[in-house]
PDB file of N, CA and C in Angstrom:
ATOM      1  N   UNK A   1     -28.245 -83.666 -58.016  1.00  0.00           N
ATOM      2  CA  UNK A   1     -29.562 -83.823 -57.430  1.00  0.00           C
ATOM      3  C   UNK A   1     -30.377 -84.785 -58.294  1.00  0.00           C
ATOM      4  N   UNK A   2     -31.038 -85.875 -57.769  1.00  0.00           N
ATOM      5  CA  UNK A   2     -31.611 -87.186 -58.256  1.00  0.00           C
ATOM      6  C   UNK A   2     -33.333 -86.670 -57.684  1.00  0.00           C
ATOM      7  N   UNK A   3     -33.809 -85.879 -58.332  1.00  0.00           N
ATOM      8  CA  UNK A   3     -35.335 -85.812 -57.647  1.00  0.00           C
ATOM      9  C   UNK A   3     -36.248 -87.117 -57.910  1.00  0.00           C
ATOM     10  N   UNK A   4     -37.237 -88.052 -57.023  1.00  0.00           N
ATOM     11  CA  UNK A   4     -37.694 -88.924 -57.315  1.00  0.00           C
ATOM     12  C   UNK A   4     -39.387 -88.407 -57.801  1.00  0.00           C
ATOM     13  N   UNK A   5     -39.509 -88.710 -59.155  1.00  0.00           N
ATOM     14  CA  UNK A   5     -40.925 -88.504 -59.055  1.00  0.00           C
ATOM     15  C   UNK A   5     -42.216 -89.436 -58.935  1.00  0.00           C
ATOM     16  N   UNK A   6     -41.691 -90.833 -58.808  1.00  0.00           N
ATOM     17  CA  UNK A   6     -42.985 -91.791 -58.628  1.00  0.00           C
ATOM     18  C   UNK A   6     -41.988 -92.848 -57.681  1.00  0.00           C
ATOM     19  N   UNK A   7     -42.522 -93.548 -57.732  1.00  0.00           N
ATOM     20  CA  UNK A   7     -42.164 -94.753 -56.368  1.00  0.00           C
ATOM     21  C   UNK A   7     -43.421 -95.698 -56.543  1.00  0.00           C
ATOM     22  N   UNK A   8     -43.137 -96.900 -57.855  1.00  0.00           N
ATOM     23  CA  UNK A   8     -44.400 -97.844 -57.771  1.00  0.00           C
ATOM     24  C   UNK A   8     -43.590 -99.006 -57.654  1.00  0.00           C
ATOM     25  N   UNK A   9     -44.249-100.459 -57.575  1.00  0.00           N
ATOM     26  CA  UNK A   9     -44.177-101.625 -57.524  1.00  0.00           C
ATOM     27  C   UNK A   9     -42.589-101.681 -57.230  1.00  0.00           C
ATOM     28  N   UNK A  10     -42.212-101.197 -56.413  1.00  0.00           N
ATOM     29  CA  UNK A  10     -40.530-101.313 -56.228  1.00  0.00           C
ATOM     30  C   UNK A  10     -39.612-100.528 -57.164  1.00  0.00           C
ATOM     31  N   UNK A  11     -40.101 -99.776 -57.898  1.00  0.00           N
ATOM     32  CA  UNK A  11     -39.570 -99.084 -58.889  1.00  0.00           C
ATOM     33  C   UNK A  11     -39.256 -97.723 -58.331  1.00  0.00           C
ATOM     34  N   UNK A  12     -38.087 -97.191 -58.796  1.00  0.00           N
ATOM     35  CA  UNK A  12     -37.752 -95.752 -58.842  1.00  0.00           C
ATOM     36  C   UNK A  12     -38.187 -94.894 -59.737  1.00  0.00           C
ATOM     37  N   UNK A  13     -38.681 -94.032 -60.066  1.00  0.00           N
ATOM     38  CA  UNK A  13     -38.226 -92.924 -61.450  1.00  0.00           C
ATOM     39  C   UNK A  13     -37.969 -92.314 -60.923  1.00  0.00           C
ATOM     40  N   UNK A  14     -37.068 -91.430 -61.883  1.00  0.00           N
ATOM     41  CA  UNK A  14     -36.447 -90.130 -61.302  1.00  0.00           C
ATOM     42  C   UNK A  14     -35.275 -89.337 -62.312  1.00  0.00           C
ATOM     43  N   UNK A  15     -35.665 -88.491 -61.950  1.00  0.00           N
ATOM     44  CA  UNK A  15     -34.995 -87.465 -63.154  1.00  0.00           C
ATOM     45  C   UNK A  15     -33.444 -86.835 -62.458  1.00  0.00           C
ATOM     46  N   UNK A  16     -32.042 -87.207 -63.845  1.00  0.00           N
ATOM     47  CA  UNK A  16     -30.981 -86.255 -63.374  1.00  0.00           C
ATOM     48  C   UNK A  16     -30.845 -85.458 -63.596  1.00  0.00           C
ATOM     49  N   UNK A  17     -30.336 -84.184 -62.517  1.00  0.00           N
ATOM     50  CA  UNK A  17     -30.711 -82.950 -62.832  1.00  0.00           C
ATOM     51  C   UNK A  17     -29.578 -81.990 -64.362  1.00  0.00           C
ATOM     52  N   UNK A  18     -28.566 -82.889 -64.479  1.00  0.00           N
ATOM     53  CA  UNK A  18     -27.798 -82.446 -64.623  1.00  0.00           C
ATOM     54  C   UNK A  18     -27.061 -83.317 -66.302  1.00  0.00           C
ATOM     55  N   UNK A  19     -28.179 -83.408 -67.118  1.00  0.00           N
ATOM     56  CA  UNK A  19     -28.715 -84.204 -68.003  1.00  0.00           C
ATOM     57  C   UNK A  19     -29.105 -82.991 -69.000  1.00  0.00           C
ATOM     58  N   UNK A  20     -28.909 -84.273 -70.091  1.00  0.00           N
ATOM     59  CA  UNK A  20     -29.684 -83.520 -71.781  1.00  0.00           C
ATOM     60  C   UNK A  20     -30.770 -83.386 -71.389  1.00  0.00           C
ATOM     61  N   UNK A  21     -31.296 -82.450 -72.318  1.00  0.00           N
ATOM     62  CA  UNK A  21     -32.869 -81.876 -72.608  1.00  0.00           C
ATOM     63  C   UNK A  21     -33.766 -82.236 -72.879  1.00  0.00           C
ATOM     64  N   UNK A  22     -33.815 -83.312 -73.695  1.00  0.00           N
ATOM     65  CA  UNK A  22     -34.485 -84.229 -74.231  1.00  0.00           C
ATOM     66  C   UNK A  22     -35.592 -84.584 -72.714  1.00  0.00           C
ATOM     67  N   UNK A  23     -37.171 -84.627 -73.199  1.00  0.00           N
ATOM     68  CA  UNK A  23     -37.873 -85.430 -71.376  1.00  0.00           C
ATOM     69  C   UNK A  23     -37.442 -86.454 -71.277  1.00  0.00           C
ATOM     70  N   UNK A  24     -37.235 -87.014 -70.064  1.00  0.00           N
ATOM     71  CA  UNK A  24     -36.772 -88.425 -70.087  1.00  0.00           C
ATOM     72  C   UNK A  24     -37.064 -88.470 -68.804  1.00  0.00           C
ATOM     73  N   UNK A  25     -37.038 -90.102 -68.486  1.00  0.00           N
ATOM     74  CA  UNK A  25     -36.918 -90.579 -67.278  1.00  0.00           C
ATOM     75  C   UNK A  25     -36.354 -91.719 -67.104  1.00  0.00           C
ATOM     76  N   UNK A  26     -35.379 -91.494 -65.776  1.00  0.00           N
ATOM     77  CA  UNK A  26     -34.619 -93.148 -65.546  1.00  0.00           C
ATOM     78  C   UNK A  26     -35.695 -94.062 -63.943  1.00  0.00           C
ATOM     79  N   UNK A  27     -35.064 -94.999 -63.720  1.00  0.00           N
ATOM     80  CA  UNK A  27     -36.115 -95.989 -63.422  1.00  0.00           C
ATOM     81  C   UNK A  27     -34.899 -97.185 -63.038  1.00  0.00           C
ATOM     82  N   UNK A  28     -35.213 -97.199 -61.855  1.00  0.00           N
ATOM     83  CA  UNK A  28     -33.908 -97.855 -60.747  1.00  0.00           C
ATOM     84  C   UNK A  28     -34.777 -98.903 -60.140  1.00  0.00           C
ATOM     85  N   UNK A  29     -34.973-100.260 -60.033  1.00  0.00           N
ATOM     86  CA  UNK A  29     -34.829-100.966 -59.316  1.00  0.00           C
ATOM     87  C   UNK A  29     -33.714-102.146 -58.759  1.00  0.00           C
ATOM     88  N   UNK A  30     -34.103-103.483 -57.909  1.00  0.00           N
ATOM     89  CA  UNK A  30     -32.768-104.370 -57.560  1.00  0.00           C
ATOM     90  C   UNK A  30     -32.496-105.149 -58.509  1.00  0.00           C
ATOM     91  N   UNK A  31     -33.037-105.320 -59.716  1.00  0.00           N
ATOM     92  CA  UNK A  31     -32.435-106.120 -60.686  1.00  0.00           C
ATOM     93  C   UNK A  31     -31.922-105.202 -61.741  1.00  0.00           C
ATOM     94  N   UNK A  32     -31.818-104.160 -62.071  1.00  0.00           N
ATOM     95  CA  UNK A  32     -31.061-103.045 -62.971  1.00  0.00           C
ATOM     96  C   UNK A  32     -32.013-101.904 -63.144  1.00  0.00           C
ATOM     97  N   UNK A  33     -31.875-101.026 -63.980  1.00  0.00           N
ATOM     98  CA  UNK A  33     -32.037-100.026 -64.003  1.00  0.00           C
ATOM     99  C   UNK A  33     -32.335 -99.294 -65.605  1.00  0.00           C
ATOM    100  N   UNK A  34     -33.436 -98.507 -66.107  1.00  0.00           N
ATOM    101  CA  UNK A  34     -33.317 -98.108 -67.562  1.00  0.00           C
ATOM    102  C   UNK A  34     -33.444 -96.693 -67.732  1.00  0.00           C
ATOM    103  N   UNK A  35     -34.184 -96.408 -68.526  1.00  0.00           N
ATOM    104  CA  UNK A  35     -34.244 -94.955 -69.159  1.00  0.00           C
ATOM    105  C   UNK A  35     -35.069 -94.921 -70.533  1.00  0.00           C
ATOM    106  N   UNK A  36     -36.195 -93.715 -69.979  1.00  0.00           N
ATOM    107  CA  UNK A  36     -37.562 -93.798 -71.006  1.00  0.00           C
ATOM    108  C   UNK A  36     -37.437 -92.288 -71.624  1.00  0.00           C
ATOM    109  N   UNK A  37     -37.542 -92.071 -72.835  1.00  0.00           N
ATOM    110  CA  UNK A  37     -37.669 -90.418 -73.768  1.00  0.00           C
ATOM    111  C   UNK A  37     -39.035 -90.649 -73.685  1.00  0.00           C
ATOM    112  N   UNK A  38     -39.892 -89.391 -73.018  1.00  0.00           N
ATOM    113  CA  UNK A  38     -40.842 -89.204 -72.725  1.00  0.00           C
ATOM    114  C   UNK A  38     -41.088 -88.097 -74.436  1.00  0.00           C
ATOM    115  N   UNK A  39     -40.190 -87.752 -75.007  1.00  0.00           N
ATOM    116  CA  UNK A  39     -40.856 -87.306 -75.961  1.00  0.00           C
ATOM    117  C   UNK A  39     -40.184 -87.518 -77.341  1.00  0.00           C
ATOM    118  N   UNK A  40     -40.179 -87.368 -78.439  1.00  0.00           N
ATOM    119  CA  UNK A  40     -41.396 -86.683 -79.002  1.00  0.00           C
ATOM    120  C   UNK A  40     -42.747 -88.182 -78.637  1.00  0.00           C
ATOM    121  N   UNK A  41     -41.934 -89.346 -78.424  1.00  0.00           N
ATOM    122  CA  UNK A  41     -42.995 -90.584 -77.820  1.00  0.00           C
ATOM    123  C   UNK A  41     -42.347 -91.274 -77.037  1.00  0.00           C
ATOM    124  N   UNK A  42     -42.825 -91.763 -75.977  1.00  0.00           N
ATOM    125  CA  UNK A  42     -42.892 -92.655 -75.006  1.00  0.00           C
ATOM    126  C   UNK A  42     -42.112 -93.934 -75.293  1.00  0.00           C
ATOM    127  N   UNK A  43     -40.529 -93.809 -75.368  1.00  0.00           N
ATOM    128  CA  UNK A  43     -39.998 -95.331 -76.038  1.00  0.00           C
ATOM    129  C   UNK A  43     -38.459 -95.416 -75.050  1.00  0.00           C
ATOM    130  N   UNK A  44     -38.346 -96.808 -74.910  1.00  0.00           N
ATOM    131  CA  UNK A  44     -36.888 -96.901 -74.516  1.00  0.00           C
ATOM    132  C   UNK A  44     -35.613 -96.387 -74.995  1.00  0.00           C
ATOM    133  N   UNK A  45     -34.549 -95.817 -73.981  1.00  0.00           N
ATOM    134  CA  UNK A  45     -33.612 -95.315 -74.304  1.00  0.00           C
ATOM    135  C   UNK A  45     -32.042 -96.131 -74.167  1.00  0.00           C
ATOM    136  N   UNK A  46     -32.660 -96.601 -73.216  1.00  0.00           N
ATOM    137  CA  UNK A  46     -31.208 -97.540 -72.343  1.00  0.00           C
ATOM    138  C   UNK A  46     -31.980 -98.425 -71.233  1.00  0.00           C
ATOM    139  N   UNK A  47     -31.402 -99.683 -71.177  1.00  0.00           N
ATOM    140  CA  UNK A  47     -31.202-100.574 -69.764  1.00  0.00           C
ATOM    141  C   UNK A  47     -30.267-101.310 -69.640  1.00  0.00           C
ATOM    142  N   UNK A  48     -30.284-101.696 -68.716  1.00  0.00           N
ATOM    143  CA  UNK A  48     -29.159-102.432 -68.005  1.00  0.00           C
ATOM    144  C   UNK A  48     -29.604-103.662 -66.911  1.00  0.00           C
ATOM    145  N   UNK A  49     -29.697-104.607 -67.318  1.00  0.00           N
ATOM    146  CA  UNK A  49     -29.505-106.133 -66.689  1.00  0.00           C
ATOM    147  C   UNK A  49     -31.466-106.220 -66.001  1.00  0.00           C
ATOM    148  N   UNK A  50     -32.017-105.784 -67.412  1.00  0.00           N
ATOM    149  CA  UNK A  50     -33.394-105.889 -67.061  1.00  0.00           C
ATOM    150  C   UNK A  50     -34.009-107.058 -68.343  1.00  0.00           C
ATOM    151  N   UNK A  51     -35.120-107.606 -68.113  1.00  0.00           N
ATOM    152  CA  UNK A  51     -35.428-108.575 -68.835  1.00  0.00           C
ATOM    153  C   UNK A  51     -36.692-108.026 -69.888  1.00  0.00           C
ATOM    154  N   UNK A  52     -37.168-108.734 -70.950  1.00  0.00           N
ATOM    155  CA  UNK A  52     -38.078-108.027 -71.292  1.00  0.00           C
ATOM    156  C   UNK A  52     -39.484-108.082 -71.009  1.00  0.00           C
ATOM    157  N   UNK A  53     -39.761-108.814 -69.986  1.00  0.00           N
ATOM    158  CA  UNK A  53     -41.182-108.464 -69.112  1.00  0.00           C
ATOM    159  C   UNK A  53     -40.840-107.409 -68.121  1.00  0.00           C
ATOM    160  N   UNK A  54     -39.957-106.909 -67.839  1.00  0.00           N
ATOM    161  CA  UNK A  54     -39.983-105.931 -66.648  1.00  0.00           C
ATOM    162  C   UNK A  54     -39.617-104.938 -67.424  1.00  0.00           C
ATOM    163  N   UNK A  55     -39.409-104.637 -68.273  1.00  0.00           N
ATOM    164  CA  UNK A  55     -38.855-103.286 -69.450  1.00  0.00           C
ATOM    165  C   UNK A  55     -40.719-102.996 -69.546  1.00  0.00           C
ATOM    166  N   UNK A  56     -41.464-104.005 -70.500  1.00  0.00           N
ATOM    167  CA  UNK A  56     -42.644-104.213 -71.180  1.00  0.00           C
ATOM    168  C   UNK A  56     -43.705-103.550 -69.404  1.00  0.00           C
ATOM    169  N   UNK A  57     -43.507-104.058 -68.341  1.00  0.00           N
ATOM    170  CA  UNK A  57     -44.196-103.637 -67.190  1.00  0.00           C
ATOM    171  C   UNK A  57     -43.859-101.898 -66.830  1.00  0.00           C
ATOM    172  N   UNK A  58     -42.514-101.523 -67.081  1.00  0.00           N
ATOM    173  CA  UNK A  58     -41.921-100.433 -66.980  1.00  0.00           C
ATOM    174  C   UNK A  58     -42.284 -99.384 -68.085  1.00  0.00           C
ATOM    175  N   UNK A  59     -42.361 -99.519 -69.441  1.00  0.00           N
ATOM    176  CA  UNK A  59     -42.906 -98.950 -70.054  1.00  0.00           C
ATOM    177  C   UNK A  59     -44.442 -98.637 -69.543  1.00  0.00           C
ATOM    178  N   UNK A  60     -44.996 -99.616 -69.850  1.00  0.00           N
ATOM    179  CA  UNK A  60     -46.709 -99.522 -69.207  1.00  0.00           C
ATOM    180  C   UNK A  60     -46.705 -98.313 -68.238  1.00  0.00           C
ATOM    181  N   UNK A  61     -46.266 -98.730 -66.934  1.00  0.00           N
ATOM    182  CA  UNK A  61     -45.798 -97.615 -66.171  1.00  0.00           C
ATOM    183  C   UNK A  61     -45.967 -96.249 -66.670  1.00  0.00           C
ATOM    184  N   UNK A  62     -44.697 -95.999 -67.358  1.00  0.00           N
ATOM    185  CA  UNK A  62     -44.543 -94.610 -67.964  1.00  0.00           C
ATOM    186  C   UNK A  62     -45.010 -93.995 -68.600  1.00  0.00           C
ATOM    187  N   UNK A  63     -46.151 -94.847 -69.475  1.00  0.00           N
ATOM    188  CA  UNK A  63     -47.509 -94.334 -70.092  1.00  0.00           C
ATOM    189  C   UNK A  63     -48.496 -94.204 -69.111  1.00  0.00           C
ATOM    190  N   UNK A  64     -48.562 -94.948 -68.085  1.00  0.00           N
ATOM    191  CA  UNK A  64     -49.721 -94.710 -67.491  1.00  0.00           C
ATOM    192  C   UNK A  64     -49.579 -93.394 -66.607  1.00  0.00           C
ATOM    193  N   UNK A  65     -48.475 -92.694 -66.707  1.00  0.00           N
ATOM    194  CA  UNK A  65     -48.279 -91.786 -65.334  1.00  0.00           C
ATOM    195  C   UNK A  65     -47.284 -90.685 -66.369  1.00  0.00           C
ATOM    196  N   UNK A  66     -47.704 -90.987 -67.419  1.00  0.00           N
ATOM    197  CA  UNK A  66     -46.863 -89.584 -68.504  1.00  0.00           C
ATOM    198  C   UNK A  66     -47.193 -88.337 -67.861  1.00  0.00           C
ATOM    199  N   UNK A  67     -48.536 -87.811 -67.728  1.00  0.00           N
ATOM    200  CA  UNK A  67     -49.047 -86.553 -67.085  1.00  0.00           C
ATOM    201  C   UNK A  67     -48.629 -86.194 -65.992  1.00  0.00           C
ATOM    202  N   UNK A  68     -47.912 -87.174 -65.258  1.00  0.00           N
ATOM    203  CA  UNK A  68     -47.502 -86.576 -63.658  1.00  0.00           C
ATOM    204  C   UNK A  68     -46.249 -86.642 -64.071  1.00  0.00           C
ATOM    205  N   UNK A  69     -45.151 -87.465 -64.901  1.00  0.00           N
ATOM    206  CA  UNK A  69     -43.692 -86.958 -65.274  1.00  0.00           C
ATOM    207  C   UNK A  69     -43.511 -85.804 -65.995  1.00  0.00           C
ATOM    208  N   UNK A  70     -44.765 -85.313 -66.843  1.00  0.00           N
ATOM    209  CA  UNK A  70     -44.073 -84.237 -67.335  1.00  0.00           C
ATOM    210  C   UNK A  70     -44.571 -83.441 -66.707  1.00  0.00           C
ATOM    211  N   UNK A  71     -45.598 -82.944 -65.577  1.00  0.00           N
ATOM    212  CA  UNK A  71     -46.015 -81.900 -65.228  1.00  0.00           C
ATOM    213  C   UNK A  71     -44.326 -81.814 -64.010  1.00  0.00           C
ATOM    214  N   UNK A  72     -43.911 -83.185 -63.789  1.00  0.00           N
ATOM    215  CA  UNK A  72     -42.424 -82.950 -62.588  1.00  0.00           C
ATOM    216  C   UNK A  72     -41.489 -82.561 -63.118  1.00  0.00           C
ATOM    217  N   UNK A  73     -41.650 -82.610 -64.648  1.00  0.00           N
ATOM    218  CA  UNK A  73     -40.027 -82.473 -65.239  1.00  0.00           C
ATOM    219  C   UNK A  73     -40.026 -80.800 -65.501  1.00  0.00           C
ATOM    220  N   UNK A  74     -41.182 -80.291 -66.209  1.00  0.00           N
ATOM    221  CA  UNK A  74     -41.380 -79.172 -65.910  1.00  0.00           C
ATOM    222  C   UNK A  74     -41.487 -78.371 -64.671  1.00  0.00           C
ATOM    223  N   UNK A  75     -41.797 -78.568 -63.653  1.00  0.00           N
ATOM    224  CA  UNK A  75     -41.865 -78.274 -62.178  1.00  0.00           C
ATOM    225  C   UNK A  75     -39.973 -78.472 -61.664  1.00  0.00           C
ATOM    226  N   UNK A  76     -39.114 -78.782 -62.111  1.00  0.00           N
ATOM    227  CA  UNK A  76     -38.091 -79.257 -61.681  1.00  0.00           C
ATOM    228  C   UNK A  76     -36.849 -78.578 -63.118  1.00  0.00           C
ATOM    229  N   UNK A  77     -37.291 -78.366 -63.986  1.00  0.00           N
ATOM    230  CA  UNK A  77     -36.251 -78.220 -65.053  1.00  0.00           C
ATOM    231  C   UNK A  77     -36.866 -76.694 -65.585  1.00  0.00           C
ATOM    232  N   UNK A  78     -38.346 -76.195 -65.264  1.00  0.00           N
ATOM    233  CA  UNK A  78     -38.601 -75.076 -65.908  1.00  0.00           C
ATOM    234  C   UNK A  78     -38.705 -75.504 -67.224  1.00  0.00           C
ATOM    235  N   UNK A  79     -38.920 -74.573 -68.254  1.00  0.00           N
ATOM    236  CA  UNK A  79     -38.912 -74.449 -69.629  1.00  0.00           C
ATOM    237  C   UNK A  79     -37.774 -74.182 -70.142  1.00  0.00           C
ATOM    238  N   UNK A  80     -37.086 -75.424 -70.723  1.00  0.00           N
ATOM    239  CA  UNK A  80     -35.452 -75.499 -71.225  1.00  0.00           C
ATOM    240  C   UNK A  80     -35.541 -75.029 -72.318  1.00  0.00           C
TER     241      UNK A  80
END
């Protein structure tokens, strides 16, 4: 199960269910795809065939909307 929790500027996030513990979020669009550790801070984990203005736009992102990923990751994973 791939729950989606935002849907901006052509972007995916979305959490696998079936994943380490660690918060995180991955982030799918048509030019590749990454992965953000929402904790203990807000930093890249992995990408794939993304450039670094769209990583740098993608991060932004994930700070700007931290409060609604973790209130989903909790809403979706419970207290691990």
């Amino acid at each position: 199960m791939t729950p989606t929790v935002l849907r901006i500027k052509g972007y995916r996030f979305y959490f696998l269910s079936n994943e380490e513990s660690r918060m995180h979020v991955h982030v799918t669009c048509g030019e590749g795809e990454a992965k953000f550790w929402i904790e203990p801070m807000i930093s890249l984990a992995m990408f794939y065939k993304l450039d670094g203005r769209k990583l740098r736009e993608l991060q932004s992102i994930v700070e700007e909307h931290e409060n609604e990923i973790v209130e989903a990751w909790k809403n979706h994973f419970g207290k691990r």
